[in-house]
N, C-alpha and C. Protein backbone atom coordinates (compact mmCIF):
# COMPACT_ATOMS: atom_id res chain seq x y z
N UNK A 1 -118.03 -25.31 13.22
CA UNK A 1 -117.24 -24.39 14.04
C UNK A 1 -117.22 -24.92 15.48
N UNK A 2 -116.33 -25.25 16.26
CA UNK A 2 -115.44 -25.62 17.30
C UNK A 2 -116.03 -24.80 18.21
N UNK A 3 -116.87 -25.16 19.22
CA UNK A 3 -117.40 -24.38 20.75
C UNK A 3 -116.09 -23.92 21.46
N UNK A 4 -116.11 -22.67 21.64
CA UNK A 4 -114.79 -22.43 22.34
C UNK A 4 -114.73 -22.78 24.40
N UNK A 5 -114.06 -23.46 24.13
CA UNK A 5 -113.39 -23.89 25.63
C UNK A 5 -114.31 -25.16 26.24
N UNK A 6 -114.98 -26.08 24.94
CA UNK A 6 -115.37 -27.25 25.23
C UNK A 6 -114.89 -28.15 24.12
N UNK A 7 -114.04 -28.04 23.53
CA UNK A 7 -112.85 -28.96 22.64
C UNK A 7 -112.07 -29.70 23.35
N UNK A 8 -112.49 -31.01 23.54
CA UNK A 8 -111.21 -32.44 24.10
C UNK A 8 -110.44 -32.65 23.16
N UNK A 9 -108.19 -32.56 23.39
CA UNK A 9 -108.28 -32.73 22.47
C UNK A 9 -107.61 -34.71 21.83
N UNK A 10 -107.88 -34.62 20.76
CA UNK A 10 -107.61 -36.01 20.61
C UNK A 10 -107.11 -36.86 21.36
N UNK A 11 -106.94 -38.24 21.98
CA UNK A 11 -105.44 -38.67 22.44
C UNK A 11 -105.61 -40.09 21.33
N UNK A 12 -104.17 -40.30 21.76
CA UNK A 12 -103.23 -40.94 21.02
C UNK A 12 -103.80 -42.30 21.39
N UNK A 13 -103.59 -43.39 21.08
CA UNK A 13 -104.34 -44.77 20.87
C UNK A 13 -103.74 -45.50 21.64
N UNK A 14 -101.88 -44.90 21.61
CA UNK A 14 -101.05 -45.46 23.17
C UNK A 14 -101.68 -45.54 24.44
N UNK A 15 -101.88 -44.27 24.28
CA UNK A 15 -102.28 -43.55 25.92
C UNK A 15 -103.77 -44.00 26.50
N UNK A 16 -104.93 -44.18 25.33
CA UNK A 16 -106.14 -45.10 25.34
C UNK A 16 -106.01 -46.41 25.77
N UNK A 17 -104.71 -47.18 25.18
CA UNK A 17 -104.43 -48.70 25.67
C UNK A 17 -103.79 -48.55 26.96
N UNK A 18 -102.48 -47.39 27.14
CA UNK A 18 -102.34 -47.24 28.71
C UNK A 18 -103.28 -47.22 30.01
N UNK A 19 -104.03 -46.46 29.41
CA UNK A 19 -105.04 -45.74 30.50
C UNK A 19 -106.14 -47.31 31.17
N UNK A 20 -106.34 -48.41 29.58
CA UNK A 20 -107.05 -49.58 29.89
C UNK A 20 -106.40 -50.59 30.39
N UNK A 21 -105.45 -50.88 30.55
CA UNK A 21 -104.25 -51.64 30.96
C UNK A 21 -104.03 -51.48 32.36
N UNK A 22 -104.08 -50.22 32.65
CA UNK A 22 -104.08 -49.29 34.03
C UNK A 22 -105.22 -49.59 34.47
N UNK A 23 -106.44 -49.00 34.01
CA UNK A 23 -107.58 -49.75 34.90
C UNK A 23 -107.58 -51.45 35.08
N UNK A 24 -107.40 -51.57 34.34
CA UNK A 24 -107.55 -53.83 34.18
C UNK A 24 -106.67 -53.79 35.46
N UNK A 25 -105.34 -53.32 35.39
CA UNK A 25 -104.36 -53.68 36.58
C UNK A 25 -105.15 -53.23 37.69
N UNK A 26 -106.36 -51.58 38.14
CA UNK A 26 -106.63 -51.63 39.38
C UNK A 26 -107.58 -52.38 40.02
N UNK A 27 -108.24 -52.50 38.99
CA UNK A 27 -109.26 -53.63 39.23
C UNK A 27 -109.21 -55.23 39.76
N UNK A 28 -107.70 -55.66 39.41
CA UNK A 28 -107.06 -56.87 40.15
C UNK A 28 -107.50 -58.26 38.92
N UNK A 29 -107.83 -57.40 37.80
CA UNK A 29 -107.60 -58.44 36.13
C UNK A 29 -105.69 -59.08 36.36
N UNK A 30 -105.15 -58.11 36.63
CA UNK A 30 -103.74 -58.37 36.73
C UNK A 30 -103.43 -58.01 37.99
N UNK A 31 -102.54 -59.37 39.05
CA UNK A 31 -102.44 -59.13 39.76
C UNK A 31 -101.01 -58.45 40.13
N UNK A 32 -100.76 -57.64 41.60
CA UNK A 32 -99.08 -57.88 41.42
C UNK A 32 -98.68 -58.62 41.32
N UNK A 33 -97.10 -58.36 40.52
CA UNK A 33 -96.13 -59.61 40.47
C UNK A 33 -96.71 -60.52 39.13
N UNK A 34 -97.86 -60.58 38.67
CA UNK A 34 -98.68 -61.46 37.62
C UNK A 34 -97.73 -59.93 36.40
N UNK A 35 -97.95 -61.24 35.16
CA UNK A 35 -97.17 -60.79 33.73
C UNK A 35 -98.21 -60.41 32.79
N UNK A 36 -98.04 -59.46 32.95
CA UNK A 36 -99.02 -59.36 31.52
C UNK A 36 -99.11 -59.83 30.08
N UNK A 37 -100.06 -59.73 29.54
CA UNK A 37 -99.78 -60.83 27.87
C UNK A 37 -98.50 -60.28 27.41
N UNK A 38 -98.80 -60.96 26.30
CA UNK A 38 -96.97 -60.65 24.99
C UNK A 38 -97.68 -59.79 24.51
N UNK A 39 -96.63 -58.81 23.96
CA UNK A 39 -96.80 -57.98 23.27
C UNK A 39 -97.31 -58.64 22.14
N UNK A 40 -97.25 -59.48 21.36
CA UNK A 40 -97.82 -59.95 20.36
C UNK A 40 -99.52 -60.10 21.19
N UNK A 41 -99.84 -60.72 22.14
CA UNK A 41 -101.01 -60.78 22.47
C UNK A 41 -101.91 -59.11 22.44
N UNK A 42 -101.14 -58.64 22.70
CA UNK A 42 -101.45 -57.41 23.29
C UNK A 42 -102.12 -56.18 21.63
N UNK A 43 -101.13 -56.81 20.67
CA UNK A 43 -100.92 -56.36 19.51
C UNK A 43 -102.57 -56.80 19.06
N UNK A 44 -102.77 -57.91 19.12
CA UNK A 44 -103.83 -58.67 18.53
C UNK A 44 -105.19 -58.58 18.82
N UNK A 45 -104.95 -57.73 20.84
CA UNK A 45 -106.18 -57.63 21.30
C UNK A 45 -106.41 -56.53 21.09
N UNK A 46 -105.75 -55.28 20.90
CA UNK A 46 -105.99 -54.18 20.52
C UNK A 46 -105.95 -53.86 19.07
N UNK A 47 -105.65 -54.43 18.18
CA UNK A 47 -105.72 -54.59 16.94
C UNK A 47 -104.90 -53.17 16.75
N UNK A 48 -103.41 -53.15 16.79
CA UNK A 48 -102.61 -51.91 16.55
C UNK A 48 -101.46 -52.48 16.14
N UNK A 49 -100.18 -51.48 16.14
CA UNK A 49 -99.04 -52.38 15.43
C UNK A 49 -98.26 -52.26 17.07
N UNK A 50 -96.70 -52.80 16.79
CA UNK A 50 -95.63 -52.99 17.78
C UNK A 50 -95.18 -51.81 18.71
N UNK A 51 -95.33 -50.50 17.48
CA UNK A 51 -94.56 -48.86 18.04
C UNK A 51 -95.76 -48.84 18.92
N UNK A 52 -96.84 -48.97 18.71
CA UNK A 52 -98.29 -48.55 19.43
C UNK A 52 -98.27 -48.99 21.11
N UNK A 53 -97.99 -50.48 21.05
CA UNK A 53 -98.04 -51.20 22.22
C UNK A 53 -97.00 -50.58 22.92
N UNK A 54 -95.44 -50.21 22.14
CA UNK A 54 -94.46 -50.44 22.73
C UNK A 54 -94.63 -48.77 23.64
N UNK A 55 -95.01 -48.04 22.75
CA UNK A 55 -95.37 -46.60 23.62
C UNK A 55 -96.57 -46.94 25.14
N UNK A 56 -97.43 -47.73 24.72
CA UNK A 56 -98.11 -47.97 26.25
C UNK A 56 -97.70 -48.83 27.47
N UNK A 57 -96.60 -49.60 26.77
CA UNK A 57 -95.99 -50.23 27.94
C UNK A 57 -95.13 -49.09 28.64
N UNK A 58 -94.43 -47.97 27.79
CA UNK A 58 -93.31 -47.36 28.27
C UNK A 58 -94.11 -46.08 29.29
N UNK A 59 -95.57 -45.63 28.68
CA UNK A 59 -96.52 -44.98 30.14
C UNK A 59 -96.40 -46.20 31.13
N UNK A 60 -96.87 -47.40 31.17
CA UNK A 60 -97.47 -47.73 32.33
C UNK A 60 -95.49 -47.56 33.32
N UNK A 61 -94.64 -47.99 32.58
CA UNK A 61 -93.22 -48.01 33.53
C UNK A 61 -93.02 -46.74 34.00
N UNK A 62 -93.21 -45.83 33.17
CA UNK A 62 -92.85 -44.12 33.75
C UNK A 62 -93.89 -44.11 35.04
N UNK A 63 -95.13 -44.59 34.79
CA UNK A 63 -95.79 -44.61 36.04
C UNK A 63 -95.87 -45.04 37.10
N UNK A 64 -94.72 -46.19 36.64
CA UNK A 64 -94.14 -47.10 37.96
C UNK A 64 -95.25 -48.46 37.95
N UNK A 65 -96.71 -48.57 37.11
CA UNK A 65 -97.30 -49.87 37.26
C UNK A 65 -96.67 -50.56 36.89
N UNK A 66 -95.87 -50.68 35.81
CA UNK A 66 -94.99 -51.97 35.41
C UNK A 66 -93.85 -52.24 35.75
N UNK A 67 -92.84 -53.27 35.45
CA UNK A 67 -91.64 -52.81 35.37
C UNK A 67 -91.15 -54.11 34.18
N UNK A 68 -90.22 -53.80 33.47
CA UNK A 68 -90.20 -55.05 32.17
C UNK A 68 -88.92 -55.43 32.72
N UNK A 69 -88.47 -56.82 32.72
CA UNK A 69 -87.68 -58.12 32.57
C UNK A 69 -87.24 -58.51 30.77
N UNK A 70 -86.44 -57.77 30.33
CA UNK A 70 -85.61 -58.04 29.11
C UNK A 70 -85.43 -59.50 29.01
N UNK A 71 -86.37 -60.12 28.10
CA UNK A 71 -86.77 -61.57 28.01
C UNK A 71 -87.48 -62.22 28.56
N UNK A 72 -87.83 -61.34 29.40
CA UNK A 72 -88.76 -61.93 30.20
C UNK A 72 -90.23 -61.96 30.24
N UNK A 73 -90.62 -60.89 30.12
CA UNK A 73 -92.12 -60.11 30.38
C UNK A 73 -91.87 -58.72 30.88
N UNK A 74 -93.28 -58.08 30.91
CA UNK A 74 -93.30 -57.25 32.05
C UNK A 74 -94.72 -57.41 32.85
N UNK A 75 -94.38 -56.95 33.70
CA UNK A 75 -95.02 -57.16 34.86
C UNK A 75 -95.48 -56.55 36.07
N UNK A 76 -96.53 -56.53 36.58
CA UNK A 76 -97.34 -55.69 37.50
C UNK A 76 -96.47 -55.26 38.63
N UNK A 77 -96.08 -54.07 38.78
CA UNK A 77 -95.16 -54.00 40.53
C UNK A 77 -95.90 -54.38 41.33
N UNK A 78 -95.30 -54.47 42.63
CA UNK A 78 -96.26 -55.32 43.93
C UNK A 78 -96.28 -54.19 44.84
C-alpha cells in the first residue's frame, strides 16, 4: 500500500536521458556550439531505441539547449 503524498511518479526514460544530456551540457562535457554524438551513438550509449532518443533531443530544443541542423547534427546553443 502506497504512503499517501510520498509517491514519485515514474518518468519516462526520454526525460531521464534529457535531464543527463542537460547536466553533461552544464557541466561543459559539451561545449557551446560543440555537436553532440549521433543519434546512433546516443542510441548505443543509452541502450534504448530511435523514438526514445528522438523524444530527448526534442526536450533539450523546447528548452532551447539544443538546436538541430537537418543533416547536420544538433548542437549545443552558445
Amino acid at each position: 500500500m502506497p504512503t499517501e503524498g510520498n509517491t514519485v511518479p515514474p518518468r519516462y526514460r526520454y526525460e531521464q536521458i534529457a535531464d543527463d544530456l542537460a547536466e553533461r551540457i552544464a557541466s561543459g562535457e559539451f561545449a557551446p556550439g560543440s555537436k553532440l554524438p549521433s543519434r546512433r551513438e546516443l542510441i548505443e550509449h543509452y541502450s534504448v531505441t530511435e523514438p526514445v532518443i528522438d523524444r530527448a533531443m526534442q526536450i533539450l530544443r523546447i528548452k532551447g539547449i539544443t538546436e538541430t541542423l537537418p543533416g547536420v547534427g544538433v548542437f549545443v546553443t552558445e
